[in-house]
C-alpha atoms as a PDB file:
ATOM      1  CA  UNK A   1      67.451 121.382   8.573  1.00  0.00           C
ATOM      2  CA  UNK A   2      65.963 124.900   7.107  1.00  0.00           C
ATOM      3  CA  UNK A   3      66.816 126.565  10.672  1.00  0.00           C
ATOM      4  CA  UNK A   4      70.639 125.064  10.291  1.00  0.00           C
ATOM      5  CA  UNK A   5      70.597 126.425   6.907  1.00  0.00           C
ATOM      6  CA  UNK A   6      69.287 129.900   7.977  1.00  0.00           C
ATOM      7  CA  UNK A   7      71.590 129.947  11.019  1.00  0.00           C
ATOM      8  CA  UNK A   8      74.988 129.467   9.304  1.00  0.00           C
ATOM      9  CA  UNK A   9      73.533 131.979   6.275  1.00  0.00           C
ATOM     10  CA  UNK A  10      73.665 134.418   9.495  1.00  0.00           C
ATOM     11  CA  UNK A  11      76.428 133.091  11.092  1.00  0.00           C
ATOM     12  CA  UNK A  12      78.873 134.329   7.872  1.00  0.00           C
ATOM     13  CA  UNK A  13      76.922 137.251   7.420  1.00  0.00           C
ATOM     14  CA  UNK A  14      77.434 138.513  11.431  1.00  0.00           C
ATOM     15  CA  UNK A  15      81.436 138.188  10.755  1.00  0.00           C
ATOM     16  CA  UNK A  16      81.871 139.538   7.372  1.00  0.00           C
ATOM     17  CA  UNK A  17      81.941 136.424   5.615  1.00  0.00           C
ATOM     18  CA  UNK A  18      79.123 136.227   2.767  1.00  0.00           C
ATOM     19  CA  UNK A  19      81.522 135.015  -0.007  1.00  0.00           C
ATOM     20  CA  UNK A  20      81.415 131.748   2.225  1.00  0.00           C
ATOM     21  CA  UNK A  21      77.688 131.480   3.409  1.00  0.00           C
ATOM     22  CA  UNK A  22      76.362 129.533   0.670  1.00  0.00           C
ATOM     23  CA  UNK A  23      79.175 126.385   1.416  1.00  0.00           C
ATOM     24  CA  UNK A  24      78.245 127.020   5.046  1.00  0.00           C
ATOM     25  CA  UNK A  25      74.774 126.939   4.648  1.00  0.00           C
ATOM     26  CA  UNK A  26      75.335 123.326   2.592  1.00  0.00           C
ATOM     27  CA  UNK A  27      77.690 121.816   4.947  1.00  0.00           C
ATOM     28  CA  UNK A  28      75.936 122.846   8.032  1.00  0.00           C
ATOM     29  CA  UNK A  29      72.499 121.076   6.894  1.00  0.00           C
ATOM     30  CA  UNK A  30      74.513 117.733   6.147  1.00  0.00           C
ATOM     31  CA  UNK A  31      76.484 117.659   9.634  1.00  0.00           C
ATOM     32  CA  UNK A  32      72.960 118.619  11.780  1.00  0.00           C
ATOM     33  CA  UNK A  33      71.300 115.554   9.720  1.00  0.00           C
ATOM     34  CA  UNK A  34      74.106 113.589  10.462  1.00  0.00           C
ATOM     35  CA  UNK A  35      74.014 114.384  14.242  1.00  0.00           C
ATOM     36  CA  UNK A  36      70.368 113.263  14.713  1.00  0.00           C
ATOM     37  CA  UNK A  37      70.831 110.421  12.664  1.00  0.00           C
ATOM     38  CA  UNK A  38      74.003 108.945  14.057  1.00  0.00           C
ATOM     39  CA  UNK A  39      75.084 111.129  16.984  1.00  0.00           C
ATOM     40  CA  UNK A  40      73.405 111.693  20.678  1.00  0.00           C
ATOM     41  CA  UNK A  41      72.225 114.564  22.804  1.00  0.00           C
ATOM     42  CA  UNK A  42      72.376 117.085  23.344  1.00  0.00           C
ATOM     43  CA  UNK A  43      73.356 118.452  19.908  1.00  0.00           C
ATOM     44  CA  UNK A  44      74.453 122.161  19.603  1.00  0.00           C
ATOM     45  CA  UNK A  45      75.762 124.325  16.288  1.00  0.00           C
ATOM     46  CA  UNK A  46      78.249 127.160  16.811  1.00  0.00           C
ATOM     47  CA  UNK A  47      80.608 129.302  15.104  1.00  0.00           C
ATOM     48  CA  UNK A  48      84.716 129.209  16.239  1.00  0.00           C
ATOM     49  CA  UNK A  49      88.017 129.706  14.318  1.00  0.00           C
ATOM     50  CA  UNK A  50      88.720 133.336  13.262  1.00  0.00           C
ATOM     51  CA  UNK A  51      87.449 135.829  11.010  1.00  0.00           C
ATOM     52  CA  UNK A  52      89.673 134.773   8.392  1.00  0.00           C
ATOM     53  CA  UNK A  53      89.313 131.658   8.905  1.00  0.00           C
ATOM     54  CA  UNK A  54      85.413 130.713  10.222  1.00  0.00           C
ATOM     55  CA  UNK A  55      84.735 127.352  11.653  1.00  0.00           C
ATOM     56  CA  UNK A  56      81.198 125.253  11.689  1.00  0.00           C
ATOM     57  CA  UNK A  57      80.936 122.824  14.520  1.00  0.00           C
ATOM     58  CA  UNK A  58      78.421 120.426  15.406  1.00  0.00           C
ATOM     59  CA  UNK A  59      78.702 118.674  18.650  1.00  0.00           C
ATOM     60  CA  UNK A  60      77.065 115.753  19.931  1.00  0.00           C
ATOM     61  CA  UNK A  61      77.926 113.467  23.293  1.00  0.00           C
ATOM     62  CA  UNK A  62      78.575 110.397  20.931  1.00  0.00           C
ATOM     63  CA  UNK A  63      82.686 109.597  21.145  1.00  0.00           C
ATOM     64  CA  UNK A  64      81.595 107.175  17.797  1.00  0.00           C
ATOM     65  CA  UNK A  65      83.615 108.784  14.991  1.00  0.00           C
ATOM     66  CA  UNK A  66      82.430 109.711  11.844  1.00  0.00           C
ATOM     67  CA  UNK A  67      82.362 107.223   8.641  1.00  0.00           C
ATOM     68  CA  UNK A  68      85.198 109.360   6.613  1.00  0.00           C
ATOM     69  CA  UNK A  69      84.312 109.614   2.675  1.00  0.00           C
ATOM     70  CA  UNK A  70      86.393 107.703   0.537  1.00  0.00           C
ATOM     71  CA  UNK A  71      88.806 109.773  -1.322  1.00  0.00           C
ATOM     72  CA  UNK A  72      87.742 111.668  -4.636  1.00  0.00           C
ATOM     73  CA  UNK A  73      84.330 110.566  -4.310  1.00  0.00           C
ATOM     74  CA  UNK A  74      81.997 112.621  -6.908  1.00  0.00           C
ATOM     75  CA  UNK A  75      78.733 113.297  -6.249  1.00  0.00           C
ATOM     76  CA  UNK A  76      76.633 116.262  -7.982  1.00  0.00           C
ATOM     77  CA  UNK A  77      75.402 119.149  -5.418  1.00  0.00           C
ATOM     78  CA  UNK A  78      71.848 120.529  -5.793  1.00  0.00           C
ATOM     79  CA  UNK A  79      70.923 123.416  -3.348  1.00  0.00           C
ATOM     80  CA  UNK A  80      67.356 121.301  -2.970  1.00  0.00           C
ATOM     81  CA  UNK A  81      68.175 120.307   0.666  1.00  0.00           C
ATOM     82  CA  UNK A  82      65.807 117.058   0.022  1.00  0.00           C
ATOM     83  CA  UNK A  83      68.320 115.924  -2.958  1.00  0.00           C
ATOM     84  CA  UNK A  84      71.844 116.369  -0.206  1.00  0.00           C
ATOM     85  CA  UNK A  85      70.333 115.636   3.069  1.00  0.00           C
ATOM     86  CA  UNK A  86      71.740 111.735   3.584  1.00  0.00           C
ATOM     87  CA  UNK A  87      74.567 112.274   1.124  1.00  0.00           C
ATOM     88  CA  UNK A  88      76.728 111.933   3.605  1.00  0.00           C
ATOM     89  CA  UNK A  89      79.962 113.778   4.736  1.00  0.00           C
ATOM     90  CA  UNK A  90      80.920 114.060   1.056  1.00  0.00           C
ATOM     91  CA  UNK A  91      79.250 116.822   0.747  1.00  0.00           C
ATOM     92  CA  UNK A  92      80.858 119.113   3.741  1.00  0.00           C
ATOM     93  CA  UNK A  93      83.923 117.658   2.165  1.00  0.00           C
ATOM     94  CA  UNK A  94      83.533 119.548  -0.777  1.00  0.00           C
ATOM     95  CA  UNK A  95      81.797 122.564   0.864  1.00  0.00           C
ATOM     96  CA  UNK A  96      85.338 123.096   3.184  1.00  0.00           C
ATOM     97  CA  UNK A  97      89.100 124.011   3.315  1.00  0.00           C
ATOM     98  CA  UNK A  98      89.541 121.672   5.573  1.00  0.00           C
ATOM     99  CA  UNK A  99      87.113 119.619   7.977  1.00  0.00           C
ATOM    100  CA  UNK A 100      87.365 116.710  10.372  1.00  0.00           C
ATOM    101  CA  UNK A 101      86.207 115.465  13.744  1.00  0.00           C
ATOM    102  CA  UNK A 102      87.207 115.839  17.410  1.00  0.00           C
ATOM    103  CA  UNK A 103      86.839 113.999  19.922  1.00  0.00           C
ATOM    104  CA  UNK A 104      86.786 113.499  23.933  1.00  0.00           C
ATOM    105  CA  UNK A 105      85.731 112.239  26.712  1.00  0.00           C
ATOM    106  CA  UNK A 106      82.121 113.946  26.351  1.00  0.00           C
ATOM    107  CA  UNK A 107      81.807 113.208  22.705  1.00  0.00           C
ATOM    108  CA  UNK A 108      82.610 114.788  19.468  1.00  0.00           C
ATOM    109  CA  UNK A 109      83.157 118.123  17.340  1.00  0.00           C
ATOM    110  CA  UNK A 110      82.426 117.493  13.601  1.00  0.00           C
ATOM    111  CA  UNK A 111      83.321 120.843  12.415  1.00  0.00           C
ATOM    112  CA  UNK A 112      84.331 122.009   8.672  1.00  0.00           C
ATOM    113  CA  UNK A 113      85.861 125.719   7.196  1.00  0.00           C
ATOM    114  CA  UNK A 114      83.469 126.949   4.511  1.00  0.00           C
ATOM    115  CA  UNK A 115      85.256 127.145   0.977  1.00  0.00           C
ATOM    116  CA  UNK A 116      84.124 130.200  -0.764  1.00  0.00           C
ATOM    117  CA  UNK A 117      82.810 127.598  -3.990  1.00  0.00           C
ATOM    118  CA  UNK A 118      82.175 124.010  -3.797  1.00  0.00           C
ATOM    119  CA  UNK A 119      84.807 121.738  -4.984  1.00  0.00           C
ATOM    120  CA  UNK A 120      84.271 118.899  -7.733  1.00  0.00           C
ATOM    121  CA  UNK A 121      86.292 116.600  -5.315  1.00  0.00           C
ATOM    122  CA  UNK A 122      86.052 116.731  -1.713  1.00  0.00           C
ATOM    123  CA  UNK A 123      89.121 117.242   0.821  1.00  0.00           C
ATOM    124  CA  UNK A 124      90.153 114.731   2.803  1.00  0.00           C
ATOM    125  CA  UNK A 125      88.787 115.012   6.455  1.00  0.00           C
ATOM    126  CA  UNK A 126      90.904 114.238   9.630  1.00  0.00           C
ATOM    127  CA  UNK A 127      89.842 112.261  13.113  1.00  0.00           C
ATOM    128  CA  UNK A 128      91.562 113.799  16.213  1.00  0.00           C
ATOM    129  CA  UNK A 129      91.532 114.100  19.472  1.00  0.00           C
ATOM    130  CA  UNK A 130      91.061 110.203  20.471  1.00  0.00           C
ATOM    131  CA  UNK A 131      93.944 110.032  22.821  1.00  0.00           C
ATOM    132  CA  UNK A 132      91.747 109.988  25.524  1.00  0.00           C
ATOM    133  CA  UNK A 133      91.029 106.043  24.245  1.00  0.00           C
ATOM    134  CA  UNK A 134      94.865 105.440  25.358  1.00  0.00           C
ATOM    135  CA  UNK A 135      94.622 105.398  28.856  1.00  0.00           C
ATOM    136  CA  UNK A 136      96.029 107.712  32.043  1.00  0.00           C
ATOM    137  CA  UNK A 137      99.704 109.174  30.801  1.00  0.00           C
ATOM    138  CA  UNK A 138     102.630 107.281  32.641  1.00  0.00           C
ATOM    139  CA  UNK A 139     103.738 108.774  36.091  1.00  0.00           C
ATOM    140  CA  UNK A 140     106.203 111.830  35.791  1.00  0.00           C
ATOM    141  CA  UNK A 141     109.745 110.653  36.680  1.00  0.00           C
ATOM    142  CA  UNK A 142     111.117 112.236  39.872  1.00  0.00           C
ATOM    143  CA  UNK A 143     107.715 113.546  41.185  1.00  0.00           C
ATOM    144  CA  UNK A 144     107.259 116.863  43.033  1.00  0.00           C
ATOM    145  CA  UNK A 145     104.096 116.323  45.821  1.00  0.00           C
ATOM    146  CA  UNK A 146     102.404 119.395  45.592  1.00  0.00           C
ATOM    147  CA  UNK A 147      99.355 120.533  47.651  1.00  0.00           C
ATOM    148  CA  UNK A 148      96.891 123.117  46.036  1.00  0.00           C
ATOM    149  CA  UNK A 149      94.926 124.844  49.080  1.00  0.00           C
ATOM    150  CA  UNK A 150      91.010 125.931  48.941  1.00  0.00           C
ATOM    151  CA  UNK A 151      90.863 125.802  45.606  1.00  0.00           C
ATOM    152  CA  UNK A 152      87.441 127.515  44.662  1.00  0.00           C
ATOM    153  CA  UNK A 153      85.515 125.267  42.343  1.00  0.00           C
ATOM    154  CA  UNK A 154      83.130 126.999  40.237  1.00  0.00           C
ATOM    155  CA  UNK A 155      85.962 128.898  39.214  1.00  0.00           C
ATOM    156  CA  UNK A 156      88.200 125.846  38.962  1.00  0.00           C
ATOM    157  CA  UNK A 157      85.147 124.484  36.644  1.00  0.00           C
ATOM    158  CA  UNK A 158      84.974 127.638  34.123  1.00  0.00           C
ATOM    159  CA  UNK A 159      88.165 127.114  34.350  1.00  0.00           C
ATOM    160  CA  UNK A 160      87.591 123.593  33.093  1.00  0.00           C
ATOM    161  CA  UNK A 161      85.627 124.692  30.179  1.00  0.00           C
ATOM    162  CA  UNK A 162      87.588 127.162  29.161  1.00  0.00           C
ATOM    163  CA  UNK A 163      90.658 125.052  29.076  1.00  0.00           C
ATOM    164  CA  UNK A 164      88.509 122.299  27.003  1.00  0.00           C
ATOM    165  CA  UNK A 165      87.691 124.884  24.773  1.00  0.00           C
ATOM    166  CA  UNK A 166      90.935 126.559  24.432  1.00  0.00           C
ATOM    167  CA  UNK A 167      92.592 123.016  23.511  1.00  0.00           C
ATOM    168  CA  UNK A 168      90.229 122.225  20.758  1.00  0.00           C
ATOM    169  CA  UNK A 169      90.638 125.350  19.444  1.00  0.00           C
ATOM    170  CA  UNK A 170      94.778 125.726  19.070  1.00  0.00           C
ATOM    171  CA  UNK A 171      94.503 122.042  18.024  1.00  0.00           C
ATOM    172  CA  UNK A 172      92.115 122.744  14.832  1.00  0.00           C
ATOM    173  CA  UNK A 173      93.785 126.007  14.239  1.00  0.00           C
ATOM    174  CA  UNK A 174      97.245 124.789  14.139  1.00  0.00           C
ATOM    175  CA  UNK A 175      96.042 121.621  11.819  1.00  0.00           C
ATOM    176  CA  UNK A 176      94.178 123.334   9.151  1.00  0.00           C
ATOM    177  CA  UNK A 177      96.137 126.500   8.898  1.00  0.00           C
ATOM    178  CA  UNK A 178      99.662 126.095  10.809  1.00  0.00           C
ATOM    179  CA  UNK A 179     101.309 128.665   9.120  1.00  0.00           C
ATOM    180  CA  UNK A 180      98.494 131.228   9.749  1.00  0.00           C
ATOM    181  CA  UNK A 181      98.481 130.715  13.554  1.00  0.00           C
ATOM    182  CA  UNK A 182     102.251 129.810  15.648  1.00  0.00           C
ATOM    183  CA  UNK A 183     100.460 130.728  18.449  1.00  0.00           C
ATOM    184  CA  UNK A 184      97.933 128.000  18.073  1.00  0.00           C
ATOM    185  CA  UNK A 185     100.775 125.341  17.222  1.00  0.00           C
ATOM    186  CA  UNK A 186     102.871 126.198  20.216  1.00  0.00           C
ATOM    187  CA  UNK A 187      99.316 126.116  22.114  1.00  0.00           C
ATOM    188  CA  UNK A 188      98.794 122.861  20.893  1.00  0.00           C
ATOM    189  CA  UNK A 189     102.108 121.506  22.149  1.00  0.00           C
ATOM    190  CA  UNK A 190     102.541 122.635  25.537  1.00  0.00           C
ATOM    191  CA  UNK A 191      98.943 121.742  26.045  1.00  0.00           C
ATOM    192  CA  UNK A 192      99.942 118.285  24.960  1.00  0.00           C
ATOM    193  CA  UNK A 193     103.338 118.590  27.370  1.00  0.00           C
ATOM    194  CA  UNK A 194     101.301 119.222  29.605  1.00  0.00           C
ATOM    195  CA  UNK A 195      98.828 116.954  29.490  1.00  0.00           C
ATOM    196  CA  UNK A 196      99.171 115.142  32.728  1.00  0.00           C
ATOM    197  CA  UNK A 197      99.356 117.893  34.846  1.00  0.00           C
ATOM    198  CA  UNK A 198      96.468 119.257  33.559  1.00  0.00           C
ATOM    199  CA  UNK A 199      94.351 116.016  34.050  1.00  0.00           C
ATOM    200  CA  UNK A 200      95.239 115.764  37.449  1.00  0.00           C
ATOM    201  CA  UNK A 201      94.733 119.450  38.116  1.00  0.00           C
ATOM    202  CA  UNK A 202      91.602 120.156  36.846  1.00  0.00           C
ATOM    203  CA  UNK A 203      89.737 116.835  36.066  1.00  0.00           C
ATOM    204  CA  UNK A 204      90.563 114.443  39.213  1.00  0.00           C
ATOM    205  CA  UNK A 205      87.529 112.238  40.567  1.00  0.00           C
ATOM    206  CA  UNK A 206      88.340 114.577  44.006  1.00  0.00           C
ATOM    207  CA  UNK A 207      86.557 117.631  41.960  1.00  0.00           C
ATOM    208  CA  UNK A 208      83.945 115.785  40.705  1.00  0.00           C
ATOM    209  CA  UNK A 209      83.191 114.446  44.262  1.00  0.00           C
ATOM    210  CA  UNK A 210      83.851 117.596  45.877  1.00  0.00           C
ATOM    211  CA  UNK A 211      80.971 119.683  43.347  1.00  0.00           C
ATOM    212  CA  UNK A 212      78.602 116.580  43.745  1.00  0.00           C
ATOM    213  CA  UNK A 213      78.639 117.332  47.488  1.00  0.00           C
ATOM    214  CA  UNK A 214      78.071 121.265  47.541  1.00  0.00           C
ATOM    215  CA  UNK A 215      81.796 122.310  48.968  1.00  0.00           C
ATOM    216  CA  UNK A 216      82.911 125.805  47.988  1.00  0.00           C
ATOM    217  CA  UNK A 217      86.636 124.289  47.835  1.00  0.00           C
ATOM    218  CA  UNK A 218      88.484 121.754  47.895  1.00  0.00           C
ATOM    219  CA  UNK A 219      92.368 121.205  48.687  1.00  0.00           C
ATOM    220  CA  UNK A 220      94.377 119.289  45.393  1.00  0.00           C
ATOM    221  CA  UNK A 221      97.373 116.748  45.710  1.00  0.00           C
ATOM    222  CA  UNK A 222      99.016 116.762  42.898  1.00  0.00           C
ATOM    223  CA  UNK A 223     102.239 115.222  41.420  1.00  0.00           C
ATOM    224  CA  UNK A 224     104.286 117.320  38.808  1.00  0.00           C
ATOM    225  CA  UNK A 225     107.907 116.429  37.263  1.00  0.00           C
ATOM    226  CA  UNK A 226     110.590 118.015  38.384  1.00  0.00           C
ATOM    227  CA  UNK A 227     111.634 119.636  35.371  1.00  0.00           C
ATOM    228  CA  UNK A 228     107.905 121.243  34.655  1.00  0.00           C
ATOM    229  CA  UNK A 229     108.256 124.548  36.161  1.00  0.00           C
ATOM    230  CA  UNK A 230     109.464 126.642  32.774  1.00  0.00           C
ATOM    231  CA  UNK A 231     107.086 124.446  30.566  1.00  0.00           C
ATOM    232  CA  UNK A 232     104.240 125.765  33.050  1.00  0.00           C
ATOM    233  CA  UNK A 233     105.733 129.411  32.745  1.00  0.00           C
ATOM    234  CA  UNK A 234     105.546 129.550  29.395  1.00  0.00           C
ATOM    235  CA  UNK A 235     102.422 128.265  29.127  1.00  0.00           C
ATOM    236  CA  UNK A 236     100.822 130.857  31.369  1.00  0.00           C
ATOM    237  CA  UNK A 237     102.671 133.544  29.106  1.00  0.00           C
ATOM    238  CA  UNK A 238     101.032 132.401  25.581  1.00  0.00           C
ATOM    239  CA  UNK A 239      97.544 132.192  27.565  1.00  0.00           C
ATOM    240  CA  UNK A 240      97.775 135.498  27.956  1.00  0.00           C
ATOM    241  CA  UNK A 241      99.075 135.773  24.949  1.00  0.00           C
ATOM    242  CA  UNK A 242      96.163 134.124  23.255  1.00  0.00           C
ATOM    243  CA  UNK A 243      93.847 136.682  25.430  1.00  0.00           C
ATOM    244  CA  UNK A 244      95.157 139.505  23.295  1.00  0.00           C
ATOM    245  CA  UNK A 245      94.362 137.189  20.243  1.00  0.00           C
ATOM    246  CA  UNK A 246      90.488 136.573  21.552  1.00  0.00           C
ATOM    247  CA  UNK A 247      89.881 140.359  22.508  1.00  0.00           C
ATOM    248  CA  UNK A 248      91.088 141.541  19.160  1.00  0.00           C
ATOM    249  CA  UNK A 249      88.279 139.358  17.809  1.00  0.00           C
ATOM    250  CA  UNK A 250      90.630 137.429  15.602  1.00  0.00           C
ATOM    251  CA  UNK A 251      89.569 134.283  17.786  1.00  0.00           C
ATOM    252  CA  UNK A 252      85.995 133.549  17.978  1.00  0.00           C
ATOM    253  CA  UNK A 253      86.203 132.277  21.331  1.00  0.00           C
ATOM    254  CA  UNK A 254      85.982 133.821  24.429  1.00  0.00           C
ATOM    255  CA  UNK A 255      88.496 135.281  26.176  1.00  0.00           C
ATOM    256  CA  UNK A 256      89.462 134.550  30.241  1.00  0.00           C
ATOM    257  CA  UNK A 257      87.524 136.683  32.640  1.00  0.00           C
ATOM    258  CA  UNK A 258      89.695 138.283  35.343  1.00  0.00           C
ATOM    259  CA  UNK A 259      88.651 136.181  37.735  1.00  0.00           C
ATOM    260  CA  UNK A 260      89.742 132.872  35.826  1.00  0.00           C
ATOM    261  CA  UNK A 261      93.108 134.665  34.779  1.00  0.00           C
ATOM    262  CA  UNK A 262      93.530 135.782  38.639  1.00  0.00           C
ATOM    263  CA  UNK A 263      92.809 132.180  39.211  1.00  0.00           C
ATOM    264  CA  UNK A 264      94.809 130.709  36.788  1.00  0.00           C
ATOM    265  CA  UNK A 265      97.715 132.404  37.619  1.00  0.00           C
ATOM    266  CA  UNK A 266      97.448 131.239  41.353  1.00  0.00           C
ATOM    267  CA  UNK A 267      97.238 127.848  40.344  1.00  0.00           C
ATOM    268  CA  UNK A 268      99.701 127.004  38.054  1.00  0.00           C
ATOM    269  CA  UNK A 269     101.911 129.488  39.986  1.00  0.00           C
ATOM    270  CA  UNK A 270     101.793 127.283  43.286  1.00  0.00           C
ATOM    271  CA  UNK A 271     103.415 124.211  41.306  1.00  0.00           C
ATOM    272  CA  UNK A 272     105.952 126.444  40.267  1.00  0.00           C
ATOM    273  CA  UNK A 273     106.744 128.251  43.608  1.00  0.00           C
ATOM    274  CA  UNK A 274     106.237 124.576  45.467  1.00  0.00           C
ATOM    275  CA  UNK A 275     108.959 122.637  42.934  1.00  0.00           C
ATOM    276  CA  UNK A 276     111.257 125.462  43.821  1.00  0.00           C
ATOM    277  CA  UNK A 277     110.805 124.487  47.561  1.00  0.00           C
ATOM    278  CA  UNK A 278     108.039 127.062  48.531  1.00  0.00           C
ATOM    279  CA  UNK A 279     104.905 126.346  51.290  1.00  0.00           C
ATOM    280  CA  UNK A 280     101.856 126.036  49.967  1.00  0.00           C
ATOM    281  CA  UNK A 281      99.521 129.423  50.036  1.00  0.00           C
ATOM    282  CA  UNK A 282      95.697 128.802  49.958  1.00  0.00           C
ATOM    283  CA  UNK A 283      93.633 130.541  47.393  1.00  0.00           C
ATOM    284  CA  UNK A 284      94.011 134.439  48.126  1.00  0.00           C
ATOM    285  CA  UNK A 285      90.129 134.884  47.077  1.00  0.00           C
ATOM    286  CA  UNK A 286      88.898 133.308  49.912  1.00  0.00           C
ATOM    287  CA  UNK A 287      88.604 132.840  53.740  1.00  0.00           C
ATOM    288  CA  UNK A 288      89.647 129.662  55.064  1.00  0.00           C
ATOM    289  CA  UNK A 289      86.638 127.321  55.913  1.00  0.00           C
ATOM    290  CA  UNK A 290      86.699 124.486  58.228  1.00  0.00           C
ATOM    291  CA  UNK A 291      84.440 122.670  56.092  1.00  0.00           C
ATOM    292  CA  UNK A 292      86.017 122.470  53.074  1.00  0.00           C
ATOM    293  CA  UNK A 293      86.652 119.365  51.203  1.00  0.00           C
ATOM    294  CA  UNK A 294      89.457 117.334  52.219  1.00  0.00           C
END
């Protein structure tokens, strides 16, 4: 608990942020006791959100949510972590802005923004992300069959990551501070338009199969609506938009390499060009291999 303490003291102090430190420092201790008490591992601490707007997040690989504090609970705060530890979530609720939970199919993001003061009542936190309980999306009307050739997959699976990352990210933005960030909000829905094209793309049981064996590549079969193609467009637009938002530091999240955005770009590009009627073109990046997956 003293090294969570210590490490979100630092945390503030790398980005600027002191006037917040001492409600990080609080709320960061109660979420790591929480995690090894309720949650599983591996547990990890990091810093996300923005400068303005710093975010705590503790994740864990349990997809059990959180017990939310009833509303208006009161509860004294002492800075002796021995007299908080096990008070539960009340007291992050009263050391935040705004603080919830997250979760997906590899388990859950408690995170929390630091308030600058504690509050004598705590904020009410929200659960997200637990679509994934609701099942595969329903099949697009009036498919498109498109076929995504050598698809390279350890940069289809940064690619994963970064997408996973990316999502969670516009999604917590645009719900605490919506006003602060349209970028994050219109993020947040495409990502959600897009959700089954996405799934397909970059998290079939073909990938997982194909990386289990040792392939290089892989070739993709994917079915897209008809009517995708200027959702998909746009969406490649406001990632790059939201690369100029990471590299100004205003996002503290990393930005695409060149390689993914090269990559990126290819993909989503080839169900554009193959709605409109184009062949399929194989990843530009590499040579074709006969033993590829299939």
């Amino acid at each position: 608990m003293h090294e969570a303490r210590r490490w979100a003291i630092e945390a503030c102090t790398d980005i600027g942020r002191e006037d917040v430190a001492e409600c990080a420092e609080l709320g960061a201790s109660e979420l790591i006791g929480n995690a090894i008490l309720h949650g599983e591992p591996p547990i990890r601490m990091r810093l996300r959100g923005t400068q303005e707007h710093p975010r705590i997040e503790v994740s864990d690989s349990s997809r059990r949510p959180p017990v939310l504090p009833a509303p208006h609970t009161r509860h004294p705060i002492d800075d002796d972590p021995l007299i908080t530890f096990g008070r539960g979530l009340d007291i992050v609720a009263r050391c935040a802005t705004a603080w919830g939970a997250d979760i997906d199919d590899h388990g859950k993001v408690v995170w929390f923004v630091p308030a600058p003061e504690t509050g004598v009542v705590g904020v009410e936190g929200v659960i997200t992300g637990v679509e994934v309980d609701h099942g595969d999306p329903e099949a697009p009307a009036n498919p498109v069959q498109v076929e995504v050739r050598q698809v390279p997959l350890r940069t289809l699976h940064a690619s994963q990551t970064q997408w996973t990352e990316l999502r969670r990210e516009v999604r917590l933005l645009s719900l605490a501070h919506e006003d602060d960030y349209p970028l994050a909000k219109s993020l947040s829905e495409l990502f959600a338009d897009l959700d089954r094209v996405l799934r397909e793309t970059v998290h079939s049981d073909k990938i997982e199969s194909a990386l289990a064996s040792g392939a290089a590549t892989t070739d993709l079969r994917v079915e897209v609506p008809k009517s995708s193609a200027e959702t998909i467009e746009e969406f490649l637009d406001l990632l790059d938009l939201a690369d100029e938002f990471c590299q100004k530091q205003r996002l503290l999240s990393l930005a695409r390499t060149t390689e993914q955005r090269r990559f990126q770009r290819w993909l989503f590009g080839e169900l554009v060009r193959q709605q409109r009627g184009e062949s399929p073109r194989p990843w530009p990046g590499m040579q074709a291999s006969p033993d590829r997956a299939c």
